[in-house]
Protein backbone atom coordinates (compact mmCIF):
# COMPACT_ATOMS: atom_id res chain seq x y z
CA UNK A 1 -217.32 103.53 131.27
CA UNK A 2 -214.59 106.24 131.84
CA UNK A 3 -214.06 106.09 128.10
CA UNK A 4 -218.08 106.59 127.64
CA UNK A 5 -217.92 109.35 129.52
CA UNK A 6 -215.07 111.45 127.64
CA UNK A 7 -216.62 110.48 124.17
CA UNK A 8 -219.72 112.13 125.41
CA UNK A 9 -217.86 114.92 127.21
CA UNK A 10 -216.25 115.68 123.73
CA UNK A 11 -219.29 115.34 121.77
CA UNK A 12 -221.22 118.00 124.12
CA UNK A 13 -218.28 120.55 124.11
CA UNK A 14 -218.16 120.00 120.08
CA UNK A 15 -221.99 120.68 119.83
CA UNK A 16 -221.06 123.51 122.24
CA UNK A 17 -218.78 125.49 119.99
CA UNK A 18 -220.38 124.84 116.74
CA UNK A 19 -223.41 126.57 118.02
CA UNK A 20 -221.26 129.23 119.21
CA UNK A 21 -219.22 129.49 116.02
CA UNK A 22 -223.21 129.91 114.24
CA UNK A 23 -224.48 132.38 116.60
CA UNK A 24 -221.50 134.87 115.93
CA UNK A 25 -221.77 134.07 112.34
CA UNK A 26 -225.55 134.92 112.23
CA UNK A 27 -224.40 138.12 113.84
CA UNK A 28 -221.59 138.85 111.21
CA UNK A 29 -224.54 138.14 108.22
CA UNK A 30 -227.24 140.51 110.09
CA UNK A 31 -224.50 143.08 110.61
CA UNK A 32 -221.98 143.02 107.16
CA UNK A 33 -223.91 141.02 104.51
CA UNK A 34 -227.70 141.72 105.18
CA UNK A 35 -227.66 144.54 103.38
CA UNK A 36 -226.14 143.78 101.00
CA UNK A 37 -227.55 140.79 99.72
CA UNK A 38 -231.13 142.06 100.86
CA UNK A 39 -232.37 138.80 102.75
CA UNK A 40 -232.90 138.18 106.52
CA UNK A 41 -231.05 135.62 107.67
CA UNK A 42 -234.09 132.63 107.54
CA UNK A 43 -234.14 133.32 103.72
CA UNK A 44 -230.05 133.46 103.35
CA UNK A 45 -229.72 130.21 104.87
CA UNK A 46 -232.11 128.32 102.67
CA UNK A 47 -230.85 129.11 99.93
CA UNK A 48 -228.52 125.87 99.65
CA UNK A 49 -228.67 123.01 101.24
CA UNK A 50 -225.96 121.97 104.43
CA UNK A 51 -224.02 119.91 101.92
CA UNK A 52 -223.97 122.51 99.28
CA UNK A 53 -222.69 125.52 101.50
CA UNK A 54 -220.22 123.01 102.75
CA UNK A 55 -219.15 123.06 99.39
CA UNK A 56 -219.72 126.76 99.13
CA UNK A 57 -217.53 127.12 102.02
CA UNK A 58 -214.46 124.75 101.59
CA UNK A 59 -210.93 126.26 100.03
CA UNK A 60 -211.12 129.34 102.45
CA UNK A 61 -215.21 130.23 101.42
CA UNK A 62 -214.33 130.46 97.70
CA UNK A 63 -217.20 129.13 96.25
CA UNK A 64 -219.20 131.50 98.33
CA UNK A 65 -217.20 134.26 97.30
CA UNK A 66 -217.37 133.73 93.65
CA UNK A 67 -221.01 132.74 93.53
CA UNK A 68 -222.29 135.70 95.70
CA UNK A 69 -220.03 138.67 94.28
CA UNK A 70 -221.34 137.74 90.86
CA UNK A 71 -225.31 137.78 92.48
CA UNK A 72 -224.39 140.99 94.88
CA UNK A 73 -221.86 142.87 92.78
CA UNK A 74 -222.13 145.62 95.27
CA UNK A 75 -220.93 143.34 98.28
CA UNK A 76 -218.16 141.82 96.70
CA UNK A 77 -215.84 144.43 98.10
CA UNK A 78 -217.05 143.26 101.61
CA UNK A 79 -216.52 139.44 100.35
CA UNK A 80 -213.02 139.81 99.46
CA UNK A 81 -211.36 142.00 102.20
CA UNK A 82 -209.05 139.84 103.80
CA UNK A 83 -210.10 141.00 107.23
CA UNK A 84 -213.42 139.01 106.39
CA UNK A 85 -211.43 135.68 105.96
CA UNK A 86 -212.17 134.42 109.11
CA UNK A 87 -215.81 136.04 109.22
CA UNK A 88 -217.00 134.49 106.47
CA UNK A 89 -216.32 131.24 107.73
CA UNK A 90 -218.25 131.62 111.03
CA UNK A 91 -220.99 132.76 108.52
CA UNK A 92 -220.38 129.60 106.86
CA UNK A 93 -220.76 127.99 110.07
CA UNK A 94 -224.41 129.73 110.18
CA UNK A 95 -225.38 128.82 106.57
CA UNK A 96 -224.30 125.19 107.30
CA UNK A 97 -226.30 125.21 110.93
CA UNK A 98 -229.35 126.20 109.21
CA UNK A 99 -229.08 125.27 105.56
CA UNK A 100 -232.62 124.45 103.73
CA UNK A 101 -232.15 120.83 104.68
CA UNK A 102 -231.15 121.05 108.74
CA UNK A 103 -234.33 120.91 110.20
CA UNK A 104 -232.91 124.01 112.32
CA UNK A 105 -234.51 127.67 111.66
CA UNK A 106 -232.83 130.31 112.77
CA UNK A 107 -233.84 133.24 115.06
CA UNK A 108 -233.41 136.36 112.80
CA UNK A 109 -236.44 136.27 110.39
């Protein structure tokens, strides 16, 4: 039972951060990439599937780099700053949360 109720302790506290590690990662797209890939956030996050931005966002977000610098030329300044490293996977985070295939929609229309 005490084993039952770690596993489920763990489980909440991993839901817990995930959605955390979305919601700032929704704010990073509204607030650095919005503009410059000129989509809300619904319409960003569609755009693959959760397995595909998985993909999209393994090997520190390369994928995602490549694929959207050559779509967004202009934001590919903003998508290869080092100081975005870590932002860009807490967007992955958000793409992956509400990818065309989740079930989940997010908030920011």
């Amino acid at each position: 039972m005490k084993k039952l109720l770690m596993l489920l302790l763990v489980a909440a506290l991993s839901a817990s951060v995930a959605q955390a590690d979305a919601k700032s990662g929704q704010k990073v797209y509204l607030k650095t990439l919005k503009a410059k890939f000129g989509m809300n956030g619904t319409r960003f996050a569609a755009e693959h599937t959760v397995s595909e931005w998985e993909d999209l966002f393994d090997n520190n977000a390369a994928g995602f780099i490549k694929e959207y610098s050559a779509r967004f030329p202009s934001a590919a300044g903003v998508l290869t700053n080092p100081e975005m490293k870590d932002r860009l996977q807490e967007v992955g985070d958000f793409a992956k949360e509400y990818g065309s295939d989740s079930g989940n929609v997010p908030s920011c229309g």
